[in-house]
C-alpha atoms as a PDB file:
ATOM      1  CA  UNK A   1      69.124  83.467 -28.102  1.00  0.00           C
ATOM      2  CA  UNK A   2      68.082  80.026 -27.447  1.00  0.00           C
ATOM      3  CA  UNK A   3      71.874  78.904 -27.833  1.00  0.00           C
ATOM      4  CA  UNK A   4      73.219  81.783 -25.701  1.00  0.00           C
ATOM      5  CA  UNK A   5      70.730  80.586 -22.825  1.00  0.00           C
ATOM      6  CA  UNK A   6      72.383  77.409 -23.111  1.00  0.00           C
ATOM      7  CA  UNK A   7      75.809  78.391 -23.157  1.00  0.00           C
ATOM      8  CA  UNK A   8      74.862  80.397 -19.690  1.00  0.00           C
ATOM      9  CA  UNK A   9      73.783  77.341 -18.020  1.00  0.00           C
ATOM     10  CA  UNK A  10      76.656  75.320 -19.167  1.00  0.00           C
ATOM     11  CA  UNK A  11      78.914  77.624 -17.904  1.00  0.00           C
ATOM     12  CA  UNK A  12      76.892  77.789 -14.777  1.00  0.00           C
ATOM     13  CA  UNK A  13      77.393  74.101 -14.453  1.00  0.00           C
ATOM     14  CA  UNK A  14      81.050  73.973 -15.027  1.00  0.00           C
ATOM     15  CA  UNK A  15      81.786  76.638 -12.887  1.00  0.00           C
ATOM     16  CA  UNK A  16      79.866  74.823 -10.358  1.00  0.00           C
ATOM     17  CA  UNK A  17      81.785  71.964 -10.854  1.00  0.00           C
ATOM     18  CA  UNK A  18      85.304  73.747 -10.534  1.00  0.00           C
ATOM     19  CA  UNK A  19      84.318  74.855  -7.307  1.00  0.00           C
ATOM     20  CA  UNK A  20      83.511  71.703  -5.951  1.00  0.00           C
ATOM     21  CA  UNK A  21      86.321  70.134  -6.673  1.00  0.00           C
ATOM     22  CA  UNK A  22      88.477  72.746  -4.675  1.00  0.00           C
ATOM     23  CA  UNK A  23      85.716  72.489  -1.952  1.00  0.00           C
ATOM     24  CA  UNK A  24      86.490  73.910   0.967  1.00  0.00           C
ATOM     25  CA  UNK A  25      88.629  76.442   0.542  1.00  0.00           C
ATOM     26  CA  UNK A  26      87.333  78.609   3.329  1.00  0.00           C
ATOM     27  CA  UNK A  27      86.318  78.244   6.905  1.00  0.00           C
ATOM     28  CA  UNK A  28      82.658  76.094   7.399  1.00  0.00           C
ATOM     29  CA  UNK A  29      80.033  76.643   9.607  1.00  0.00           C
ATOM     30  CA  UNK A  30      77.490  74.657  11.790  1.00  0.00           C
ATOM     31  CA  UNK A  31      74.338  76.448  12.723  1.00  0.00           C
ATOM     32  CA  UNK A  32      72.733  74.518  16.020  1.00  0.00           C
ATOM     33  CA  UNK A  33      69.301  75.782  16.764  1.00  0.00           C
ATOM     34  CA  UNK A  34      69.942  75.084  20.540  1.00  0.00           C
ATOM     35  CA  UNK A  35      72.090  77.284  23.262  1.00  0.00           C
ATOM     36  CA  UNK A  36      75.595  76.140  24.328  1.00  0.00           C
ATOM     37  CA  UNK A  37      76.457  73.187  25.844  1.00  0.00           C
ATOM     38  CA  UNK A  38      73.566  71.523  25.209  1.00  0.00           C
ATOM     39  CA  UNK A  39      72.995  67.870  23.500  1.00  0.00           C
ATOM     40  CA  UNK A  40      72.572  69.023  20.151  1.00  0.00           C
ATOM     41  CA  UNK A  41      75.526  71.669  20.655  1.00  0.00           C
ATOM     42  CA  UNK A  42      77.773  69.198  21.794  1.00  0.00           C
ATOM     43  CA  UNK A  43      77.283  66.537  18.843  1.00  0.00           C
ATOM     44  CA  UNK A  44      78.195  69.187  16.098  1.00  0.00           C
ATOM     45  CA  UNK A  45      80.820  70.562  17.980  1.00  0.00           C
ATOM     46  CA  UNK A  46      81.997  66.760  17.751  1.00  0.00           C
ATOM     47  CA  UNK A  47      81.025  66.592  14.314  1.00  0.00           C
ATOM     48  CA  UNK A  48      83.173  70.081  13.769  1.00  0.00           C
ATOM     49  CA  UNK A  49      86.420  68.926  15.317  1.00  0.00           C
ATOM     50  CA  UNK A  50      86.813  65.941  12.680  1.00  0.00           C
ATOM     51  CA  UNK A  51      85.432  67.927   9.564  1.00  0.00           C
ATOM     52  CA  UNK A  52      88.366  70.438  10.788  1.00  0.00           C
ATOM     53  CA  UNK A  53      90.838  67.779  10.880  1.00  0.00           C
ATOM     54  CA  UNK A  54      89.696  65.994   7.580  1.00  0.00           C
ATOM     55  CA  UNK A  55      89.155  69.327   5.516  1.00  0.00           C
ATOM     56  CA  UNK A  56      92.204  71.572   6.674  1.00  0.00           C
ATOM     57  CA  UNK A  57      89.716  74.132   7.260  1.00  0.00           C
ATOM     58  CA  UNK A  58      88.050  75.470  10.375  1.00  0.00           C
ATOM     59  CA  UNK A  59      84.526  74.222  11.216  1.00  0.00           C
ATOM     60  CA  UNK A  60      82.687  76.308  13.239  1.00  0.00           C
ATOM     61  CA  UNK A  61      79.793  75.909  15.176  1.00  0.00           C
ATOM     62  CA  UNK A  62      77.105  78.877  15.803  1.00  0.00           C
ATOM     63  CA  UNK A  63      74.469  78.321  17.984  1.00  0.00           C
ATOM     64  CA  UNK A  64      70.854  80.184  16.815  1.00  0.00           C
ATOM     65  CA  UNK A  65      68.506  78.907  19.669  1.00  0.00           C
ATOM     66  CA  UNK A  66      64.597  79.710  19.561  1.00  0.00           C
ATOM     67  CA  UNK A  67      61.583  79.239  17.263  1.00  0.00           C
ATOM     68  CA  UNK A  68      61.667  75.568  17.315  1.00  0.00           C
ATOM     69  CA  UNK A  69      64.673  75.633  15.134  1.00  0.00           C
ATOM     70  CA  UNK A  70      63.072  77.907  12.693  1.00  0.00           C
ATOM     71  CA  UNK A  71      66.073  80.780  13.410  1.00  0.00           C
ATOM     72  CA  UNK A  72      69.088  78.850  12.442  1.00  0.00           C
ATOM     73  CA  UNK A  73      67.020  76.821   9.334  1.00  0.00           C
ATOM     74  CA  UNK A  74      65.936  80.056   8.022  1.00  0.00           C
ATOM     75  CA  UNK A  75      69.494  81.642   7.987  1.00  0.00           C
ATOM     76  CA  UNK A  76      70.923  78.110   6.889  1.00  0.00           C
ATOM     77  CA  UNK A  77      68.162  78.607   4.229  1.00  0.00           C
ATOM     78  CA  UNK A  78      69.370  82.004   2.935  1.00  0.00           C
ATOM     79  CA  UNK A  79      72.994  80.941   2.995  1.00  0.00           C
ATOM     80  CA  UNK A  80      74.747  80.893  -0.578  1.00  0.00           C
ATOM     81  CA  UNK A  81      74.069  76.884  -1.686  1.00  0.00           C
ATOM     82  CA  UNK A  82      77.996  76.472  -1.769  1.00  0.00           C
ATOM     83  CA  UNK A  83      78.331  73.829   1.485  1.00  0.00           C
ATOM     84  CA  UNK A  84      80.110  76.337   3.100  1.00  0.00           C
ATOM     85  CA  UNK A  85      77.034  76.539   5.384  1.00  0.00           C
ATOM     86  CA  UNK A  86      75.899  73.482   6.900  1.00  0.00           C
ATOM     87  CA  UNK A  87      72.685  73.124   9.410  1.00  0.00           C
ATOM     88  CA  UNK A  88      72.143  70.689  12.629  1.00  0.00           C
ATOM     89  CA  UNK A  89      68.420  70.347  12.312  1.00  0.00           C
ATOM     90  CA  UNK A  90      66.512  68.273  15.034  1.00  0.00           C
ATOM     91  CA  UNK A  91      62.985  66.485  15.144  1.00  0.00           C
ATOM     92  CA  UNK A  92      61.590  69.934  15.875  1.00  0.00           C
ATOM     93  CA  UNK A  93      62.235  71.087  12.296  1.00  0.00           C
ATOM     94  CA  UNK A  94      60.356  68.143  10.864  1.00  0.00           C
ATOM     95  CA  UNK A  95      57.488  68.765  12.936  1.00  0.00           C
ATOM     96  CA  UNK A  96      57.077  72.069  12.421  1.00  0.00           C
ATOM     97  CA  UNK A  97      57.556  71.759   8.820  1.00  0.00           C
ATOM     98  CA  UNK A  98      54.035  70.159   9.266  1.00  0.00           C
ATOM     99  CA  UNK A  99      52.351  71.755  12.265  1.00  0.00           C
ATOM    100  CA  UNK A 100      53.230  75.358  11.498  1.00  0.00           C
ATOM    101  CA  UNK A 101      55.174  75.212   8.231  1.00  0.00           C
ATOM    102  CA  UNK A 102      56.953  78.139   6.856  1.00  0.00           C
ATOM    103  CA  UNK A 103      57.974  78.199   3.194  1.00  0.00           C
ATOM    104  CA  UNK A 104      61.559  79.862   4.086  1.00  0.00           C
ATOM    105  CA  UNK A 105      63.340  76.725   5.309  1.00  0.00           C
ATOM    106  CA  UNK A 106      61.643  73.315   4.744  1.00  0.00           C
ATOM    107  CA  UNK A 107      63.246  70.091   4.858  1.00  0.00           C
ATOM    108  CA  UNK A 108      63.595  68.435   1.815  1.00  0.00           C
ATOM    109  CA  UNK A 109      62.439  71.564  -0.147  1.00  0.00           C
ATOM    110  CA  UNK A 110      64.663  74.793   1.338  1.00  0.00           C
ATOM    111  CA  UNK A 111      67.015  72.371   2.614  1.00  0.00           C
ATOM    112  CA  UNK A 112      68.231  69.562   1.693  1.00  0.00           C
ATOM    113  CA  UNK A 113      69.693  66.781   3.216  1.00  0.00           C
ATOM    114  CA  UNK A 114      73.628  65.086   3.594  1.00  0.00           C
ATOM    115  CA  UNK A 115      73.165  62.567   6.483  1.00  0.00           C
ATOM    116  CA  UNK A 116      71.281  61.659   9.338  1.00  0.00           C
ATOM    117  CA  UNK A 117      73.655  61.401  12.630  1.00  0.00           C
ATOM    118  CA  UNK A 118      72.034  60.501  16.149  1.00  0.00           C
ATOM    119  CA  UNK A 119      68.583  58.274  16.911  1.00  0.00           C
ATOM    120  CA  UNK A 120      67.589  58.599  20.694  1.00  0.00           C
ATOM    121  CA  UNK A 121      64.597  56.911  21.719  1.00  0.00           C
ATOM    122  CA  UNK A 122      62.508  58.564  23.955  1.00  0.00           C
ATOM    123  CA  UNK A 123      61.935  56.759  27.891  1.00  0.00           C
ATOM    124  CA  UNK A 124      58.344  56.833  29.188  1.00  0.00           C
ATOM    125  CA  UNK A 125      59.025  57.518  32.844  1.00  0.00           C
ATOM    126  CA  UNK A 126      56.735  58.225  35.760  1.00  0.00           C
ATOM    127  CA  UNK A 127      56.682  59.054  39.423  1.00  0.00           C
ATOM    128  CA  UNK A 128      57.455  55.845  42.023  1.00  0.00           C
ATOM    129  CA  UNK A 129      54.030  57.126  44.063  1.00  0.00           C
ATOM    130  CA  UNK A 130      52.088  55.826  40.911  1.00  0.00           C
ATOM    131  CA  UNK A 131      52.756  52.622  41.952  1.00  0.00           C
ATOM    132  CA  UNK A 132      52.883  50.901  38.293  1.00  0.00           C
ATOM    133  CA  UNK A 133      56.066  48.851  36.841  1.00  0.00           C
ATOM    134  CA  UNK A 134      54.365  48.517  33.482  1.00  0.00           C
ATOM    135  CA  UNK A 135      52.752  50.270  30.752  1.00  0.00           C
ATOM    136  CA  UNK A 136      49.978  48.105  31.030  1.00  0.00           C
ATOM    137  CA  UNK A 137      49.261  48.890  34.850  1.00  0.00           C
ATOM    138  CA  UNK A 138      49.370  52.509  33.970  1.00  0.00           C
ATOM    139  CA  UNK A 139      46.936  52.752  31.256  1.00  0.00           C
ATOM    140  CA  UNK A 140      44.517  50.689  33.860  1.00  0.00           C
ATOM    141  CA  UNK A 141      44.939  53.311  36.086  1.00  0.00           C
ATOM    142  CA  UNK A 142      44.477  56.588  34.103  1.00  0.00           C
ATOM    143  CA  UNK A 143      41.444  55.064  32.515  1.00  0.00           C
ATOM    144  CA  UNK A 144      40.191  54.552  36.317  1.00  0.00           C
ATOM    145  CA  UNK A 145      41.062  58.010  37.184  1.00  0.00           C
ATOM    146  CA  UNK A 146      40.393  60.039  33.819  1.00  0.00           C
ATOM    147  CA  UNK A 147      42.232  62.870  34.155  1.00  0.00           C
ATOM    148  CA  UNK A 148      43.634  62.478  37.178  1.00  0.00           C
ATOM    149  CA  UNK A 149      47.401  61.608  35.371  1.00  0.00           C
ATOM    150  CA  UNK A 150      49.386  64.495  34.391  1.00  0.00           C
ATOM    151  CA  UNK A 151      52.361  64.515  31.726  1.00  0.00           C
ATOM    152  CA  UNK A 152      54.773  66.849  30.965  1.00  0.00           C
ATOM    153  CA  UNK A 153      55.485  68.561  27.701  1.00  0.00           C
ATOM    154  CA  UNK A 154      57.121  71.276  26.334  1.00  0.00           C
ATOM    155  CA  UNK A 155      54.576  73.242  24.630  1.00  0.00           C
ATOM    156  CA  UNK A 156      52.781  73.092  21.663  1.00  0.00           C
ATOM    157  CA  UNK A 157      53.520  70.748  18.853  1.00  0.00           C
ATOM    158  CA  UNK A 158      56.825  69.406  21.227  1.00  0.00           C
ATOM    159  CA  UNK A 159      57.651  65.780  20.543  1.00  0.00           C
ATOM    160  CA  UNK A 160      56.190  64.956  23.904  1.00  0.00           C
ATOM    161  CA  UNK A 161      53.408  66.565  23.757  1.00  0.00           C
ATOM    162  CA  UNK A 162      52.734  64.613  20.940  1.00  0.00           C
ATOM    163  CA  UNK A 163      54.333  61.564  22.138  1.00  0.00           C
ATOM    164  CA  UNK A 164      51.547  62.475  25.153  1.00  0.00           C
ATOM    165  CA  UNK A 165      48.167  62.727  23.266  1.00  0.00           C
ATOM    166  CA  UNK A 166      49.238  60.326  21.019  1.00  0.00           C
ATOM    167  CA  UNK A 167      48.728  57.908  23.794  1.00  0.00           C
ATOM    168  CA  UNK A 168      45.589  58.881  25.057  1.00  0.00           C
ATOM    169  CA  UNK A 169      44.344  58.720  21.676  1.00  0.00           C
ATOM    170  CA  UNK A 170      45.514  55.061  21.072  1.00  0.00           C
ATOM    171  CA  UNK A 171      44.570  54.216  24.558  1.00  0.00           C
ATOM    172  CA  UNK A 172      41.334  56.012  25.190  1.00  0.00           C
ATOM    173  CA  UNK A 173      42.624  57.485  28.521  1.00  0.00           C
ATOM    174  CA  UNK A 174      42.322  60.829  29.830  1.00  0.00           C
ATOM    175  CA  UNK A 175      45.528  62.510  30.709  1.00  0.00           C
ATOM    176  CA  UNK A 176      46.356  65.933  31.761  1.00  0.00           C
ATOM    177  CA  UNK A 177      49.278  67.865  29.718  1.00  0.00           C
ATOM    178  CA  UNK A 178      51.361  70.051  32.386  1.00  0.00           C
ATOM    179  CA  UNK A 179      52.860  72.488  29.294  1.00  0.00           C
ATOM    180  CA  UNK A 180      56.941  74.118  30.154  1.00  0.00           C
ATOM    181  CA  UNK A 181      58.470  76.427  28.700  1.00  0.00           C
ATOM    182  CA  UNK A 182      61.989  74.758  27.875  1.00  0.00           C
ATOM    183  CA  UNK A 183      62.905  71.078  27.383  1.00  0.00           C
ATOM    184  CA  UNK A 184      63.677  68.831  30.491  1.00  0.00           C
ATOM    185  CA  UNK A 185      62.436  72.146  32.593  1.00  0.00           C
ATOM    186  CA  UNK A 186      59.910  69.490  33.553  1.00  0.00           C
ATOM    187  CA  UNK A 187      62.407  67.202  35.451  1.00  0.00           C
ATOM    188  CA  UNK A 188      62.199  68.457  38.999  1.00  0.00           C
ATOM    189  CA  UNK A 189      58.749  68.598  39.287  1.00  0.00           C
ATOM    190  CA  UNK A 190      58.806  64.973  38.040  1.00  0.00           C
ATOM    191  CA  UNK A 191      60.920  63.705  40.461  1.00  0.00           C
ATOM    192  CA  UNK A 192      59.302  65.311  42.816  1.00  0.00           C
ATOM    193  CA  UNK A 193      56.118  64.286  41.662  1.00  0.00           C
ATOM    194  CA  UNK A 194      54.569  67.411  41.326  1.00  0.00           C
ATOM    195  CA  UNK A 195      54.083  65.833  37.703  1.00  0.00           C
ATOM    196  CA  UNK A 196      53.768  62.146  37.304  1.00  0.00           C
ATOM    197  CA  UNK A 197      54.548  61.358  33.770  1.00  0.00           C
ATOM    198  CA  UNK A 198      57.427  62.240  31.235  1.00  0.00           C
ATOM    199  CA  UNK A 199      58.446  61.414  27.660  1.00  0.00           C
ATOM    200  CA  UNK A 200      62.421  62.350  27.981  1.00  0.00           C
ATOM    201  CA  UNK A 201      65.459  61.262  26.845  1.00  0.00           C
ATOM    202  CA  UNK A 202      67.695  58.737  28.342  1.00  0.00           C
ATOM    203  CA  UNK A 203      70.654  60.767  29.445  1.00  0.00           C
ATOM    204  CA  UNK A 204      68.664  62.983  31.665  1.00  0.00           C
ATOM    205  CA  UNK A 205      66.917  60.290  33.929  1.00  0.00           C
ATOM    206  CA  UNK A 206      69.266  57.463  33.809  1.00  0.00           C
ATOM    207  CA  UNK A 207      70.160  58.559  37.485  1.00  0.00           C
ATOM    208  CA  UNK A 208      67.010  58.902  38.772  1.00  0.00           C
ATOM    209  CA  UNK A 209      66.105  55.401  37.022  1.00  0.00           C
ATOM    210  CA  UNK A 210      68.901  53.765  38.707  1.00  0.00           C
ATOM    211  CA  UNK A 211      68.472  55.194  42.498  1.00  0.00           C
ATOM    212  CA  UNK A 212      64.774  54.775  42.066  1.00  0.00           C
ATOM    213  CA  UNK A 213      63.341  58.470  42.398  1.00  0.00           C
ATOM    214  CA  UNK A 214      61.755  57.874  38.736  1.00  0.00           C
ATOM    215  CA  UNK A 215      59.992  54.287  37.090  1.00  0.00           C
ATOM    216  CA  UNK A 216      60.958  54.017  33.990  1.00  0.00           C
ATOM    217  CA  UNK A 217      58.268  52.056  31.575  1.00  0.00           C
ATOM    218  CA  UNK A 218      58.962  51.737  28.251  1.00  0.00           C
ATOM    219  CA  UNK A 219      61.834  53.144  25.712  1.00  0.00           C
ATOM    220  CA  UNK A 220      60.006  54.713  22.629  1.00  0.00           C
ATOM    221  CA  UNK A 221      61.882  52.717  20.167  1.00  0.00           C
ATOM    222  CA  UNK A 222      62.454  49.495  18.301  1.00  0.00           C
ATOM    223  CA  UNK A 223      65.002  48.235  21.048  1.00  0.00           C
ATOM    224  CA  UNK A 224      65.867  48.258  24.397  1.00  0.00           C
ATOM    225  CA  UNK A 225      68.884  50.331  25.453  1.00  0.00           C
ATOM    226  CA  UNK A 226      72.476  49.220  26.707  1.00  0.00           C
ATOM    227  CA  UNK A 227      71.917  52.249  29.285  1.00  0.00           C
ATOM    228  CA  UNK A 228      68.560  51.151  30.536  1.00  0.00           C
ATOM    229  CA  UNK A 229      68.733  46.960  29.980  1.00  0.00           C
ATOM    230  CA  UNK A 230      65.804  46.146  32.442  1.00  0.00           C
ATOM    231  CA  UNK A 231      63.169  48.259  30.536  1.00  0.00           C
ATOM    232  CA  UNK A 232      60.919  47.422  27.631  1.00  0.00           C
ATOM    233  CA  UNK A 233      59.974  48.644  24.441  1.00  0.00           C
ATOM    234  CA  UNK A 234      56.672  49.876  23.836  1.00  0.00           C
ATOM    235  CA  UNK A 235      56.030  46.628  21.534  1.00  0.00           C
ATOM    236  CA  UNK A 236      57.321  44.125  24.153  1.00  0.00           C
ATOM    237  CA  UNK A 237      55.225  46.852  26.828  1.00  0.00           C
ATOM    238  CA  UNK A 238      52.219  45.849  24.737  1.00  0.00           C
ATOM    239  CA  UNK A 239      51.860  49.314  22.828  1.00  0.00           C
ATOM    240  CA  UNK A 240      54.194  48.745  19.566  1.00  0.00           C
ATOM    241  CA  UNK A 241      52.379  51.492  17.614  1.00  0.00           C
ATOM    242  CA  UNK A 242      53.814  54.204  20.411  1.00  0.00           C
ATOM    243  CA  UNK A 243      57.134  55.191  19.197  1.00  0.00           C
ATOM    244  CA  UNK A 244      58.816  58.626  19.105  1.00  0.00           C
ATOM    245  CA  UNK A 245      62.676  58.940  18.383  1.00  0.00           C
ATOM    246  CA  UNK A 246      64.234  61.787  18.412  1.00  0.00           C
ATOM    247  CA  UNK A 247      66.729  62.530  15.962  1.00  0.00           C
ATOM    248  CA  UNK A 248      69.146  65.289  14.198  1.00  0.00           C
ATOM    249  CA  UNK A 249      71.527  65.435  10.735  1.00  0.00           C
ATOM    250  CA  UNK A 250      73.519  67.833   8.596  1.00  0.00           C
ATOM    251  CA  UNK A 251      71.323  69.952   6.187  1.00  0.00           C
ATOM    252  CA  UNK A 252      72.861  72.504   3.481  1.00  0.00           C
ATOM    253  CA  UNK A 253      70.651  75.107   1.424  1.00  0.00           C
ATOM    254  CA  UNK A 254      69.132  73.534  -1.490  1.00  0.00           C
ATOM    255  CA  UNK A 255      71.325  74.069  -4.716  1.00  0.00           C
ATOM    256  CA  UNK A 256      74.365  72.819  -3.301  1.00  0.00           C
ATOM    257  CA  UNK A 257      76.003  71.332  -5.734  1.00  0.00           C
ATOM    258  CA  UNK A 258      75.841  67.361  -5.640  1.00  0.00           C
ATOM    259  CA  UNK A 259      79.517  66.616  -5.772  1.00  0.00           C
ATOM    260  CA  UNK A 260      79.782  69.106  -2.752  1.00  0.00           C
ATOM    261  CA  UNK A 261      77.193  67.511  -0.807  1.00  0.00           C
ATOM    262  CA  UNK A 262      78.896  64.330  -1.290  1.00  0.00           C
ATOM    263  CA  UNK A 263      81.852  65.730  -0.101  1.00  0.00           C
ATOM    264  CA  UNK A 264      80.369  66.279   3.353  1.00  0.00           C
ATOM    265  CA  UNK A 265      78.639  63.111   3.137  1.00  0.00           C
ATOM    266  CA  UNK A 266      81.679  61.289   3.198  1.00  0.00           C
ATOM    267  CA  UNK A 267      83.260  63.403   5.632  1.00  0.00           C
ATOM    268  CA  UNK A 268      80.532  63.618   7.973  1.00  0.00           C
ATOM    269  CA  UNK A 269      79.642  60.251   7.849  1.00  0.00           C
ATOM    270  CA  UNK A 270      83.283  59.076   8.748  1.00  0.00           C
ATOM    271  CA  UNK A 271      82.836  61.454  11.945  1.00  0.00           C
ATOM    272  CA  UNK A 272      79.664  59.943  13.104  1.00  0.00           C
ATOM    273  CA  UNK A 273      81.364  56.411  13.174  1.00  0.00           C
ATOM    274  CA  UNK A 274      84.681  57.478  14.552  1.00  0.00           C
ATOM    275  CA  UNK A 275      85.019  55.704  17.604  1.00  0.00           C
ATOM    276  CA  UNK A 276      85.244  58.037  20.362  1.00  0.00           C
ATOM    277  CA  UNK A 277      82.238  59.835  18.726  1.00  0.00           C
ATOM    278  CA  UNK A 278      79.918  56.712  18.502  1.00  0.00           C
ATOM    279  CA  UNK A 279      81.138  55.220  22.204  1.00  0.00           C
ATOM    280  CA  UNK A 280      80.145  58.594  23.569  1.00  0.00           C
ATOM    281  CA  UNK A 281      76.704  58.522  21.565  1.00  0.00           C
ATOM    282  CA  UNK A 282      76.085  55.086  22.609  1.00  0.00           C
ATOM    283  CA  UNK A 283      76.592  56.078  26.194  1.00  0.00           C
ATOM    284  CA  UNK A 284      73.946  58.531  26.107  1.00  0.00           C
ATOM    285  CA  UNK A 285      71.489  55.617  25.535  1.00  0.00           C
ATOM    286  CA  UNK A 286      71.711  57.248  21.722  1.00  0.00           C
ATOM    287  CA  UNK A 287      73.053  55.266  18.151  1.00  0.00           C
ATOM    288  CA  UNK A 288      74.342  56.537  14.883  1.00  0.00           C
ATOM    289  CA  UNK A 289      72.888  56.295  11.683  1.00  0.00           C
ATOM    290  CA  UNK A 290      74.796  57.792   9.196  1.00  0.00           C
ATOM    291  CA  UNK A 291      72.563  57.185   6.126  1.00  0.00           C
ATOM    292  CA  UNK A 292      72.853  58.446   2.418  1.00  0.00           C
ATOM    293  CA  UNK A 293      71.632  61.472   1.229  1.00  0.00           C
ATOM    294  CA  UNK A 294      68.414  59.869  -0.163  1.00  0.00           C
ATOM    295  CA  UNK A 295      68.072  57.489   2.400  1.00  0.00           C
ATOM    296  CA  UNK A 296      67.759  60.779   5.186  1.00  0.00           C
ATOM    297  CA  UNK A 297      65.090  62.604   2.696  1.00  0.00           C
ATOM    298  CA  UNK A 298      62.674  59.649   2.790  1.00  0.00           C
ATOM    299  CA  UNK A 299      63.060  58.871   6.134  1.00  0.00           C
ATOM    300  CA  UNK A 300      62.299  62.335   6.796  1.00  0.00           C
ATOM    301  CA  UNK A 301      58.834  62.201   4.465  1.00  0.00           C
ATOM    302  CA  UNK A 302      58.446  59.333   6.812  1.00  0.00           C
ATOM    303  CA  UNK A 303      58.665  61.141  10.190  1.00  0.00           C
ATOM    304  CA  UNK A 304      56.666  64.016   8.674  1.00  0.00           C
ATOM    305  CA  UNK A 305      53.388  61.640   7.782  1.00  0.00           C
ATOM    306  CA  UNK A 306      53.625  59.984  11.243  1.00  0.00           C
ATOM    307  CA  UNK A 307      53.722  63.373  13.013  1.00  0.00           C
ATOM    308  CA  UNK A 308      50.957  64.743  10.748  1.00  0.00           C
ATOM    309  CA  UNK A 309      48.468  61.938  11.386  1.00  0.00           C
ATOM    310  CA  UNK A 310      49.299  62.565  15.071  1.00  0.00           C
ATOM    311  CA  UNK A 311      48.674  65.925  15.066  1.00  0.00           C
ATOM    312  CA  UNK A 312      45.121  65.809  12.649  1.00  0.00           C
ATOM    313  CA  UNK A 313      43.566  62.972  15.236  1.00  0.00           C
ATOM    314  CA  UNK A 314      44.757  64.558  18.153  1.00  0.00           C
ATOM    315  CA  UNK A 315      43.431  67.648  16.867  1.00  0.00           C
ATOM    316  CA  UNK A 316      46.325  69.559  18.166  1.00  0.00           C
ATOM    317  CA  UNK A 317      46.442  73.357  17.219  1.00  0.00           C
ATOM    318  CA  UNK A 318      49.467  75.597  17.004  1.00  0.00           C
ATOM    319  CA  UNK A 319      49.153  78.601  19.244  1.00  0.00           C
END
């Protein structure tokens, strides 16, 4: 019995095997857990055109908006672990794998990852009636007027609302969270000031940066950005331990087999860095990664302890 168990598992394995070596053989997908047309919709459909052209296989991408990203990782989750089904998950999935985790579709456990493709710092950016050019001058002043600053955010357990009450807690200041409903639905008030402080990415203000409706203080990252020269990091801004980068990769269903998910390592990796792809990135005040397998999981664990010890000091709930 012992031997026939085995034999089972062998034959498991080789079959396995066989069909990774044809891999793909069939039309792929990309699940996006964002609408059409937006960021992270446009970098797999970037990422699908290539894998089409460098598998002989269509690559198509199906956007599953809502839940944080929870409705495209749970189908990704419950697709057959053959690579057939591949998943664009964001910083949202991380953090929610920690703030509100559900045991259906966990990164690193449910699914597991190929490669990491975009880093985009976030830009600290605040109305021009504020009347501060540094990070510095605007801590002053919201620790003179405790709660009399407002930031935006997206909700609970949203990057910037961490990215938000992460720096009151490192600061001491008092700062009042204006909560949206969608991401960047907080940019008109901001320029209009109806709001005076946002945690954002670069593509969306670079505009407003430029023809001065919007001050922009400090990028969120380890270095300042080709898009946005004249503004500091949050070390050289004087508050190195503030930084929030938001981020996405390819994910399949756990069980893939290995020589499948190198496969689309390779593949996807060689679209990341092709160079209308990473011009186009860089533009967006964005860079490439493009890391290993391994190298994505623990930089994941990573991102999940810094979010965590955000979230347990800031004592931030989930609703």
């Amino acid at each position: 019995m012992k031997k026939l168990g085995v034999f089972i598992i062998l034959q498991c394995v080789l079959l396995g095997l066989a069909g990774a070596q044809n891999f793909p053989s069939k039309p792929l997908r990309i699940l996006v857990p964002s609408p059409a047309g937006s960021s992270p919709d446009i970098r797999a459909r970037q990422i699908a055109a290539k894998l089409t052209q460098a598998f002989g296989q269509p690559v198509v991408v199906e956007n599953r908006p809502g839940g944080a990203g929870l409705i495209a990782a749970r189908e990704a989750a419950s697709a057959a672990p053959d690579g057939y089904t591949m998943l664009l998950a964001l910083i949202n999935n991380a953090i929610g794998d920690v703030f509100k985790p559900d045991p259906c579709c966990r990164l690193n456990q449910e699914l597991v990852p190929v490669s990491r493709f975009t880093m985009t710092p976030l830009v600290m950016v605040v109305h021009p009636s504020l009347k501060v050019r540094t990070l510095v001058e605007y801590v002053q002043l919201a620790k003179s007027r405790p709660g009399g600053l407002t930031y935006a955010s997206s909700g609970p357990g949203s990057i910037n609302q961490l990215v938000g009450e992460w720096l009151k807690s490192e600061t001491g200041s008092q700062i009042t969270e204006v909560p949206y409903k969608a991401v960047n639905a907080e940019l008109p008030d901001v320029i209009a000031g109806r709001v005076l402080t946002a945690f954002v990415v670069p593509q969306v203000i670079i505009s407003a940066v430029k023809s001065e409706k919007l001050n922009a203080l400090a990028v969120l990252g380890p270095g300042r950005l080709d898009v946005l020269p004249g503004v500091p990091t949050t070390a050289q801004a004087g508050l190195p331990v503030l930084q929030a980068i938001v981020w996405n990769g390819i994910f399949v269903p756990a069980g893939t087999p290995q020589p499948v998910v190198q496969a689309l390592h390779r593949e996807v990796v060689r679209a990341y860095n092709a160079p209308d792809i990473k011009q186009q990135v860089t533009n967006t005040g964005s860079y490439v990664a493009g890391d290993t397998p391994g190298e994505f999981a623990a930089f994941i664990r990573a991102e999940e302890e810094k979010w965590a010890k955000v979230i347990r000091e800031a004592k931030i709930q989930p609703e």
